[in-house]
Structures are given as structure tokens and as C-alpha cells.
C-alpha atoms as a PDB file:
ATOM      1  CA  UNK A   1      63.895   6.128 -10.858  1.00  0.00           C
ATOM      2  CA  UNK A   2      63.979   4.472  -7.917  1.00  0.00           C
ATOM      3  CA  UNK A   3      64.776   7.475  -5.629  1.00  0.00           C
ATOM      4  CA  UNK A   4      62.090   9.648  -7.267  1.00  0.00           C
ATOM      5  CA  UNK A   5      59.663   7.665  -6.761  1.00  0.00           C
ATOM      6  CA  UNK A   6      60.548   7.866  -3.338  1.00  0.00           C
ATOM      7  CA  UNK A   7      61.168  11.296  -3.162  1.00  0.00           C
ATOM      8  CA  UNK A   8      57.598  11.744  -4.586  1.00  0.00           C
ATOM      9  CA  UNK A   9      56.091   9.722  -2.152  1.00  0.00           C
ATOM     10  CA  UNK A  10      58.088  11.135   0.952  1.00  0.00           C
ATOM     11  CA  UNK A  11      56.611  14.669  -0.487  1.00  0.00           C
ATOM     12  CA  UNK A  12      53.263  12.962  -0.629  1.00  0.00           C
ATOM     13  CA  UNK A  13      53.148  12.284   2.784  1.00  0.00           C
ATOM     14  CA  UNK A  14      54.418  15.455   4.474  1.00  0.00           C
ATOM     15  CA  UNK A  15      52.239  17.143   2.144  1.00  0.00           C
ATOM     16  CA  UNK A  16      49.117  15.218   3.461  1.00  0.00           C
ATOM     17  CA  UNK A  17      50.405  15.375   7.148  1.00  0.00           C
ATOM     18  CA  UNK A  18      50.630  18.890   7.009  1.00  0.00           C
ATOM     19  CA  UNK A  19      47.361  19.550   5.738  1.00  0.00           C
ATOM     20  CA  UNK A  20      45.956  17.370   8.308  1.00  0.00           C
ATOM     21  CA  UNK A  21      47.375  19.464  10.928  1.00  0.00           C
ATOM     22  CA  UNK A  22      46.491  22.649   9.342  1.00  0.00           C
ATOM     23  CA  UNK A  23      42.864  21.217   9.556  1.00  0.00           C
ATOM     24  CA  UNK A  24      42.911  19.700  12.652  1.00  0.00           C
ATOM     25  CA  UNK A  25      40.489  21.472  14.820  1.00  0.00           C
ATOM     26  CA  UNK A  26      41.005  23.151  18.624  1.00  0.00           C
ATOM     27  CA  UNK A  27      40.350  20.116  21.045  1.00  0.00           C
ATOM     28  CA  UNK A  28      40.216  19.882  24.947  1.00  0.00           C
ATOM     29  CA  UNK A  29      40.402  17.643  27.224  1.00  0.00           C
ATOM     30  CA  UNK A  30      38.248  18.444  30.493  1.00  0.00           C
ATOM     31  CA  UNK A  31      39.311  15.974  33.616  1.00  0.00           C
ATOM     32  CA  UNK A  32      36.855  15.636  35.946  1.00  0.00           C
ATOM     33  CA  UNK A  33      36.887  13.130  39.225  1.00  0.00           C
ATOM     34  CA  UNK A  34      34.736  10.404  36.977  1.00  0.00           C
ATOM     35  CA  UNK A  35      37.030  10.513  33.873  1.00  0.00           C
ATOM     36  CA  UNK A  36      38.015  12.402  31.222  1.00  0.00           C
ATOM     37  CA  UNK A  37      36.112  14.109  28.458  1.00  0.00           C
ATOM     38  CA  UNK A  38      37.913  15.026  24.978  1.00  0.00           C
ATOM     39  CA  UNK A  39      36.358  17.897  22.795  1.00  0.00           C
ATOM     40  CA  UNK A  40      36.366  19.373  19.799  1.00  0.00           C
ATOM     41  CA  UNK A  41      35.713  22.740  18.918  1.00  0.00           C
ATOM     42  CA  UNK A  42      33.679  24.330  15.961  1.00  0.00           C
ATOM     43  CA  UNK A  43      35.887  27.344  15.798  1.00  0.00           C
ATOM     44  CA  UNK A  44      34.782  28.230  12.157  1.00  0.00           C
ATOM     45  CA  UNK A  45      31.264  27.582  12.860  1.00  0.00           C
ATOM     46  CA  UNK A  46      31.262  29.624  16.197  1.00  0.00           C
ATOM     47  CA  UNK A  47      34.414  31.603  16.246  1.00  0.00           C
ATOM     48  CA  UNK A  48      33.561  33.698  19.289  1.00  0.00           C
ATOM     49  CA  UNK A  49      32.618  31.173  21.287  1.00  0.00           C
ATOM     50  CA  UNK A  50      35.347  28.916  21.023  1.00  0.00           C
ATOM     51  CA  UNK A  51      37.765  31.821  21.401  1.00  0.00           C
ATOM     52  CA  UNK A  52      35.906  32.666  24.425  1.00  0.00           C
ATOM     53  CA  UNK A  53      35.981  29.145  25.877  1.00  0.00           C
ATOM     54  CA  UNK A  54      39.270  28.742  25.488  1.00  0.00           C
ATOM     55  CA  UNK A  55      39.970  31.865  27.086  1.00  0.00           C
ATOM     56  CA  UNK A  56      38.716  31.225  30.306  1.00  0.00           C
ATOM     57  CA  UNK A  57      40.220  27.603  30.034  1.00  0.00           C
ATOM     58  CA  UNK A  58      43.613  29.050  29.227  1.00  0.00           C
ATOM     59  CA  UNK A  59      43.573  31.474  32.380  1.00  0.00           C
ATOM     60  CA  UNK A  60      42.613  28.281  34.555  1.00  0.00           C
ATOM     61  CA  UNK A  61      38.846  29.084  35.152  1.00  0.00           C
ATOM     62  CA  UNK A  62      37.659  26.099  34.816  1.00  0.00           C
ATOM     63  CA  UNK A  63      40.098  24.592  37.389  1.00  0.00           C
ATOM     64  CA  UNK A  64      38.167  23.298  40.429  1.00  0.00           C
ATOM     65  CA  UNK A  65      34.531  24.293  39.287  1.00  0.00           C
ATOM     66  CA  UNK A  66      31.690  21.797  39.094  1.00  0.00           C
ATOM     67  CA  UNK A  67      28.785  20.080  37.041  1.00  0.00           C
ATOM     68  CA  UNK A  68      26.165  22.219  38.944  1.00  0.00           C
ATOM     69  CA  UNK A  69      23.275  20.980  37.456  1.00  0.00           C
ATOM     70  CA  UNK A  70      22.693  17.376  35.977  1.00  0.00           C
ATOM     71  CA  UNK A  71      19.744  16.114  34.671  1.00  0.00           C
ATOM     72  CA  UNK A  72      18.677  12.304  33.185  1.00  0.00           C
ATOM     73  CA  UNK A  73      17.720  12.606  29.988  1.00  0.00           C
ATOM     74  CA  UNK A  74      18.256  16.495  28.771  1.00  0.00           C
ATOM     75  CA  UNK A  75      21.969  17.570  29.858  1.00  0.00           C
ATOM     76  CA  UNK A  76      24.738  18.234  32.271  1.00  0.00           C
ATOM     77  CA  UNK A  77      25.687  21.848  32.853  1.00  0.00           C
ATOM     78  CA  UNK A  78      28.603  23.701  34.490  1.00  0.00           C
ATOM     79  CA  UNK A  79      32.056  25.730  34.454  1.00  0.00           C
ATOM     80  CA  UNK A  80      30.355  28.396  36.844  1.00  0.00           C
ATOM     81  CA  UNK A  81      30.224  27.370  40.623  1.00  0.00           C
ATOM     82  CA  UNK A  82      33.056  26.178  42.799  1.00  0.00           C
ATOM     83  CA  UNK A  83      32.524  23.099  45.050  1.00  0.00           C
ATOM     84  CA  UNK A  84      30.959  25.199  47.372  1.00  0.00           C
ATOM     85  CA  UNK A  85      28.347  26.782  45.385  1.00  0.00           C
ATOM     86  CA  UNK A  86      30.235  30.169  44.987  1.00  0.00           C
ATOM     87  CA  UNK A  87      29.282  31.397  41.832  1.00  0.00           C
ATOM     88  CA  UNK A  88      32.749  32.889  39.784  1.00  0.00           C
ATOM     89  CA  UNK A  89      33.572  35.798  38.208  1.00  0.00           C
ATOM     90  CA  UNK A  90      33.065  36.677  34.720  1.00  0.00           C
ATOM     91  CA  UNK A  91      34.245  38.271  31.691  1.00  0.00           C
ATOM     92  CA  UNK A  92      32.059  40.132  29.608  1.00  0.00           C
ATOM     93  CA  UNK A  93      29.208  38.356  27.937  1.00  0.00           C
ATOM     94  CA  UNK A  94      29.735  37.285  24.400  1.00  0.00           C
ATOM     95  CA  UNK A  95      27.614  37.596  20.800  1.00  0.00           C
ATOM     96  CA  UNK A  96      25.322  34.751  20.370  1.00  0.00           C
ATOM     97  CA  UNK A  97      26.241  32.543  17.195  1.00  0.00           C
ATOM     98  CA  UNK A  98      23.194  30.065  17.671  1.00  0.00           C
ATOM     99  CA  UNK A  99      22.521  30.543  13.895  1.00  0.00           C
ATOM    100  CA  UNK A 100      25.784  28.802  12.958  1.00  0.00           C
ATOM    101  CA  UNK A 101      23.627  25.689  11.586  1.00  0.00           C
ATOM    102  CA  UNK A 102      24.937  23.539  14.529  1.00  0.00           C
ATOM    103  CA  UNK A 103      22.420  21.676  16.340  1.00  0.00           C
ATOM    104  CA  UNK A 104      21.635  20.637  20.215  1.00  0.00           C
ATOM    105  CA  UNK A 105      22.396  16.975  19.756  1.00  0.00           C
ATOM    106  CA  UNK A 106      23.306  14.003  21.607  1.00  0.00           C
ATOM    107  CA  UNK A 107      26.827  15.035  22.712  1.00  0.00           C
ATOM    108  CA  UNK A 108      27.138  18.605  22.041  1.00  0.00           C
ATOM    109  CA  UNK A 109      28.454  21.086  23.866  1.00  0.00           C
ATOM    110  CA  UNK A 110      26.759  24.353  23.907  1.00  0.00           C
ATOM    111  CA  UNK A 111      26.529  27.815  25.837  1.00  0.00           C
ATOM    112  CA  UNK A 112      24.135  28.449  28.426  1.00  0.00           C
ATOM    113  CA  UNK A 113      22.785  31.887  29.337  1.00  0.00           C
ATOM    114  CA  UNK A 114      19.989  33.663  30.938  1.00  0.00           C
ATOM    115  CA  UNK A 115      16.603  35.173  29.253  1.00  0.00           C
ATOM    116  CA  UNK A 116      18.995  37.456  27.199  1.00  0.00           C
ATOM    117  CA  UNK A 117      20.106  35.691  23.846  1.00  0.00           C
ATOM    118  CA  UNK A 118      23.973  37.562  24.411  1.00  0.00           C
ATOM    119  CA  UNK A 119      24.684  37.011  28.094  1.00  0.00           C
ATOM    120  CA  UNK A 120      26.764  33.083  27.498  1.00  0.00           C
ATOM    121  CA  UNK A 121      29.800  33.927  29.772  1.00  0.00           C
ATOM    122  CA  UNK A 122      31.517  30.722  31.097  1.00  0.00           C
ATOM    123  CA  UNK A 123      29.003  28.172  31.742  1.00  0.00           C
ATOM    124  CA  UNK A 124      28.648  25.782  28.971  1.00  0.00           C
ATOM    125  CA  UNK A 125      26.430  22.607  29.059  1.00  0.00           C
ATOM    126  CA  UNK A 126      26.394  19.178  27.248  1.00  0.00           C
ATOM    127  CA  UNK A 127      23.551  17.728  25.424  1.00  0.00           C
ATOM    128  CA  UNK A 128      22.613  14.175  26.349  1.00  0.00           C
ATOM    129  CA  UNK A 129      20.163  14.102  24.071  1.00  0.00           C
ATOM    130  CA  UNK A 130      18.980  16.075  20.969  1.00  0.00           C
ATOM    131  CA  UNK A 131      17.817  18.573  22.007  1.00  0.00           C
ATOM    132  CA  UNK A 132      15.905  19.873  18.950  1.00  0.00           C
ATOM    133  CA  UNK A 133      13.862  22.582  21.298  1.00  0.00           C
ATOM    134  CA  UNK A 134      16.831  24.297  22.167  1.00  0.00           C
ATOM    135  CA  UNK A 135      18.426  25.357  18.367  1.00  0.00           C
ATOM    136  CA  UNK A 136      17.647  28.338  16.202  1.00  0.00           C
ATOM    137  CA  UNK A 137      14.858  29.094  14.707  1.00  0.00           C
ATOM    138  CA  UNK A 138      14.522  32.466  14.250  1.00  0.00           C
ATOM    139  CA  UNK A 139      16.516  36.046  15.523  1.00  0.00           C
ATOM    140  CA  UNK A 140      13.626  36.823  18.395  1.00  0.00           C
ATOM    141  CA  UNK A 141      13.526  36.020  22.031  1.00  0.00           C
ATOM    142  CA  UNK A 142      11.798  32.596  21.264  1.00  0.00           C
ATOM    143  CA  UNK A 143      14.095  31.109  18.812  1.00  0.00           C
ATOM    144  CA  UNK A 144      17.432  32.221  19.465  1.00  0.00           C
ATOM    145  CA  UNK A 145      18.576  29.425  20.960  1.00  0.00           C
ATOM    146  CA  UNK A 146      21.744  27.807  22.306  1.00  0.00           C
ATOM    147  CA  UNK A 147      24.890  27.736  20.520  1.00  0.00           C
ATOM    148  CA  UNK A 148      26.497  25.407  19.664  1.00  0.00           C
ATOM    149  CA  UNK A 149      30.448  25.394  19.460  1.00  0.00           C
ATOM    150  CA  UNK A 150      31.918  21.227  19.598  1.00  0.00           C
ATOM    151  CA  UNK A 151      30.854  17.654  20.445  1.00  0.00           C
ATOM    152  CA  UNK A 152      32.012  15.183  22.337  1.00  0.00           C
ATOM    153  CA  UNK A 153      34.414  12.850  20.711  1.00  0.00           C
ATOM    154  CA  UNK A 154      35.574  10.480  23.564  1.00  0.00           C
ATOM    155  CA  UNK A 155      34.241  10.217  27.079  1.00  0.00           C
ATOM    156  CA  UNK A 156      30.701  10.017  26.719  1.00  0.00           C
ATOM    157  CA  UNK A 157      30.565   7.056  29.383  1.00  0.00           C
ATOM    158  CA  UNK A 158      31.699   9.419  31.704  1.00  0.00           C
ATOM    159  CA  UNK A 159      29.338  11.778  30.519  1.00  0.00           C
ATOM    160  CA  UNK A 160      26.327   8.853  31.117  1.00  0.00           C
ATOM    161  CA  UNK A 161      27.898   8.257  34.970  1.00  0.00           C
ATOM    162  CA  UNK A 162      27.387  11.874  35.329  1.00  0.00           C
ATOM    163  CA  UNK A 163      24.011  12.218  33.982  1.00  0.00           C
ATOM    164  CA  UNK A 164      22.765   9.079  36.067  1.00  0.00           C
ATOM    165  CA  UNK A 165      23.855  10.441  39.867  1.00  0.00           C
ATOM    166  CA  UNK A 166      21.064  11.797  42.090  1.00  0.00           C
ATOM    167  CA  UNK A 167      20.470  15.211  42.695  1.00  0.00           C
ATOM    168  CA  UNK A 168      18.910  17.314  45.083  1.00  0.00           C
ATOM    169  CA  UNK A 169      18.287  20.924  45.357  1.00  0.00           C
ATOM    170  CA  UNK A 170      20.861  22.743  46.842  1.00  0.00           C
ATOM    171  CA  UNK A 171      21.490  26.813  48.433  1.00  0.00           C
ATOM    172  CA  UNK A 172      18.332  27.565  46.377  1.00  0.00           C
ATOM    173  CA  UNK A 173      19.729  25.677  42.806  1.00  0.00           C
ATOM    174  CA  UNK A 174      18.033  22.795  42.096  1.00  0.00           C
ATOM    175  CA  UNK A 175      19.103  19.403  40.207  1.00  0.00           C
ATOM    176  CA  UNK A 176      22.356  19.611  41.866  1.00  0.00           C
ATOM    177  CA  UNK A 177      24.451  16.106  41.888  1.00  0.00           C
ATOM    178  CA  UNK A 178      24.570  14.735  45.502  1.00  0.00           C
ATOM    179  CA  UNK A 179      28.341  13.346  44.923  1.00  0.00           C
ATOM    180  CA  UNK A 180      30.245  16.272  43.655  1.00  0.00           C
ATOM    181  CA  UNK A 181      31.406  16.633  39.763  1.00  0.00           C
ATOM    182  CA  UNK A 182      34.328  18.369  40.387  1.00  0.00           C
ATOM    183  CA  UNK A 183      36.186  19.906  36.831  1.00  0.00           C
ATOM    184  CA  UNK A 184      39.532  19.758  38.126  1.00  0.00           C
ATOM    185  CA  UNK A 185      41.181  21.316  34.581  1.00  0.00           C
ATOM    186  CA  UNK A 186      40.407  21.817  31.012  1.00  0.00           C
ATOM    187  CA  UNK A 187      43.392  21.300  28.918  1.00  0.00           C
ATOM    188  CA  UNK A 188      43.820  22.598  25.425  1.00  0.00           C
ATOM    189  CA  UNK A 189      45.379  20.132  23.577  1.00  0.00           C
ATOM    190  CA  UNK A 190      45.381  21.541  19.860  1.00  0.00           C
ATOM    191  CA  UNK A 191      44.681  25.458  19.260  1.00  0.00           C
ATOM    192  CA  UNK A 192      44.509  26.959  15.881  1.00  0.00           C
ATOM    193  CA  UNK A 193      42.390  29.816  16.657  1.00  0.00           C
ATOM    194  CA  UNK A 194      43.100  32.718  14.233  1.00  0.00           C
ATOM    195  CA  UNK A 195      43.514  36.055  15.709  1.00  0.00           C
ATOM    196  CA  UNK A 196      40.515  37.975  16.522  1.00  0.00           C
ATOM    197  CA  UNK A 197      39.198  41.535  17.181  1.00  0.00           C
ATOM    198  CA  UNK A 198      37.425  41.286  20.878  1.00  0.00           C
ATOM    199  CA  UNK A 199      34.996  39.063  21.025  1.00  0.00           C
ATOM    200  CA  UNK A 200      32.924  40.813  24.095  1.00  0.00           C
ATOM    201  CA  UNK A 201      30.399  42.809  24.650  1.00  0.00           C
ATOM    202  CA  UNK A 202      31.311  46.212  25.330  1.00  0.00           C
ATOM    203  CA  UNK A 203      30.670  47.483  28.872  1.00  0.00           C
ATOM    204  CA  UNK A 204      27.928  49.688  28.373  1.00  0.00           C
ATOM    205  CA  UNK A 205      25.840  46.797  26.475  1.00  0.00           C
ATOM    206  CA  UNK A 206      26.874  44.226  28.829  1.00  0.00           C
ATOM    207  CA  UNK A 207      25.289  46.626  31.932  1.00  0.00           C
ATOM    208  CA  UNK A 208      22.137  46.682  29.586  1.00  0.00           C
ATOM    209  CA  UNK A 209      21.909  42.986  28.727  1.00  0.00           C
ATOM    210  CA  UNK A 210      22.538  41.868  32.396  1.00  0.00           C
ATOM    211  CA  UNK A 211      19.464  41.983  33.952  1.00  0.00           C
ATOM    212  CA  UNK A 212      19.039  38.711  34.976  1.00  0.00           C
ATOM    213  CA  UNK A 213      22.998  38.716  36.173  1.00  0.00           C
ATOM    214  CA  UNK A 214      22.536  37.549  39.750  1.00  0.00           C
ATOM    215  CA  UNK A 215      20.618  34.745  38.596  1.00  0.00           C
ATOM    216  CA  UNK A 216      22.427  31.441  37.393  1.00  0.00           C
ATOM    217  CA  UNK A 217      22.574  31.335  33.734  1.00  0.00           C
ATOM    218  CA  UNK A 218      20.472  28.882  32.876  1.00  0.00           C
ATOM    219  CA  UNK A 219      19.102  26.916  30.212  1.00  0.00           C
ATOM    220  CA  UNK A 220      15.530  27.971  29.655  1.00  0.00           C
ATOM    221  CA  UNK A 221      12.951  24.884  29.162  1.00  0.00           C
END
């Protein structure tokens, strides 16, 4: 009786553990010269996205890049300049998934683009507030939004040290942090991602919806 009950409860507990991993959702770590910031990913919620992010953070993108644009009180934005303001290469643009029900909040991390709602590439910014202005409202220019695809779930003090340094206007971009935020990696520590077809635009949309692709994508306020 004895052994069956332990048996059952052995069972019981690789049983839960197992589910708990199956559930466990994609998480990052991104380590920057203040500290580290751990992530987690909405990949059901924004499946694109995610797959996207991590794409460029598997292929080392993100290595030696910057927080370009801080500022108090609204958000922190990069994964698009190195240190010397040299803005990087691309992959197509992705589909916008703004309408996932996600909002802007206070320690979200969301995809910023330029006037056209599917032109997110690899920037990606984090909220330091909520941000209510910035989610969906409805599928036009005005209330497309920003999409959301994780939150913050440890590191937001480095995330307030950030969002507190002084800026100045730099090479013609402005609100960018005197001291340097240097992203020196983003790390994928868990990655269930299922399979996907492609999740870019096609070439001949992306040369349509690029217009404003020599301009810094940018979150529009």
C-alpha cells in the first residue's frame, strides 16, 4: 500500500512538472552594462513577433546595440543602433499583432515602428508606464497601435536607472542617454516556439510599406 501510494505520488509530481514545462513560456534575459533584464514572451498572444524577436536575438543582433532613446516617464527604446549611432541592418518587416488584447503597460515590452502599422523590424521598446495611448483601438492608421509581445518580470530597477540618465540629442536623434546603454547580449533562456510558416513580409510589400525606411522607427506620440 505503502509503495503505491508512493508510486502515485512520484507520478503526481512528474506529471505536474512536466506540464509546467510544457507551459512555461519563451523567456530572455537581455544584459546590459546597468544590469540585467529577464523577459517573458507572449508567444501565443503575438506569435510573429516573438518568433521574430527571437530571431534576431538568436543570430546575435542584439549583441553590442544600445538604448537609443530614453525618456522619464513614457519608455526606453532600442535593439537598432550600435554605440556609435550606426543604424543595423534588417530583416524584413513583420505583420502587426497590436490587436492581440495585450496592453502598453508599466513594464511591457512592445515593437516600435514607423508611420506604417507593419514596418516593426528589430527595435523593440519598454513601457515605463501605461501607456494606454499607444494600444489598439481600431484597424486604421490612428489606432493600430503598438504590439505588445512580453513584460518584464525581473530587472525593472535597472530599467528605472535607465529611464532616469540624461539625454541629449545626438547625430540628429534626440533623447539619446549621455552615458551609453550598451545591450551587450540577449540570451534565450527557455524557447518553445512552435514551428511557423514565415513570418515576414514579402519583398515586394516590404518595398511598398517602407517609405519612411531611412528614418528611425519610432514610436509616434
Amino acid at each position: 500500500m505503502y509503495k503505491a501510494l508512493t508510486r502515485i505520488v512520484f507520478l503526481s509530481s512528474v506529471t505536474a512538472l512536466a506540464l509546467t514545462i510544457a507551459s512555461a513560456k519563451p523567456t530572455v534575459e537581455i544584459n546590459t552594462n546597468y544590469g540585467n533584464i529577464l523577459i517573458e514572451l507572449a508567444d501565443k498572444e503575438a506569435p510573429i513577433t516573438v518568433k521574430n524577436f527571437l530571431e534576431y536575438a538568436e543570430n546575435g543582433h542584439y549583441e553590442d546595440t544600445i538604448f537609443h532613446r530614453v525618456i522619464k516617464g513614457f519608455m526606453i527604446q532600442g535593439g537598432g543602433f550600435s554605440p556609435n549611432m550606426v543604424q543595423k541592418t534588417t530583416l524584413a518587416p513583420i505583420k502587426i499583432e497590436s490587436m492581440n488584447g495585450l496592453k502598453n503597460d508599466l513594464g511591457t515590452i512592445a515593437m516600435a515602428r514607423t508611420g506604417n502599422p507593419n514596418s516593426a523590424t528589430n527595435q523593440f521598446f519598454i513601457n515605463t508606464k501605461d501607456n494606454e495611448f499607444l494600444n489598439y483601438t481600431a484597424a486604421n492608421s490612428e489606432g493600430y497601435g503598438y504590439t505588445v509581445f512580453g513584460k518584464v518580470i525581473e530587472g525593472m530597477d535597472v530599467i528605472t536607472t535607465i529611464e532616469n540618465l540624461n539625454t541629449s540629442n545626438q547625430d540628429g536623434h534626440q533623447d539619446v542617454p549621455i552615458t551609453q546603454v550598451i545591450i551587450r547580449k540577449i540570451t534565450i533562456l527557455h524557447d518553445e516556439v512552435d514551428d511557423m510558416p514565415s513570418n515576414h513580409i514579402n519583398e515586394a510589400t516590404q518595398e511598398e510599406t517602407s517609405a519612411d525606411s531611412s528614418n528611425t522607427d519610432k514610436i509616434l506620440y
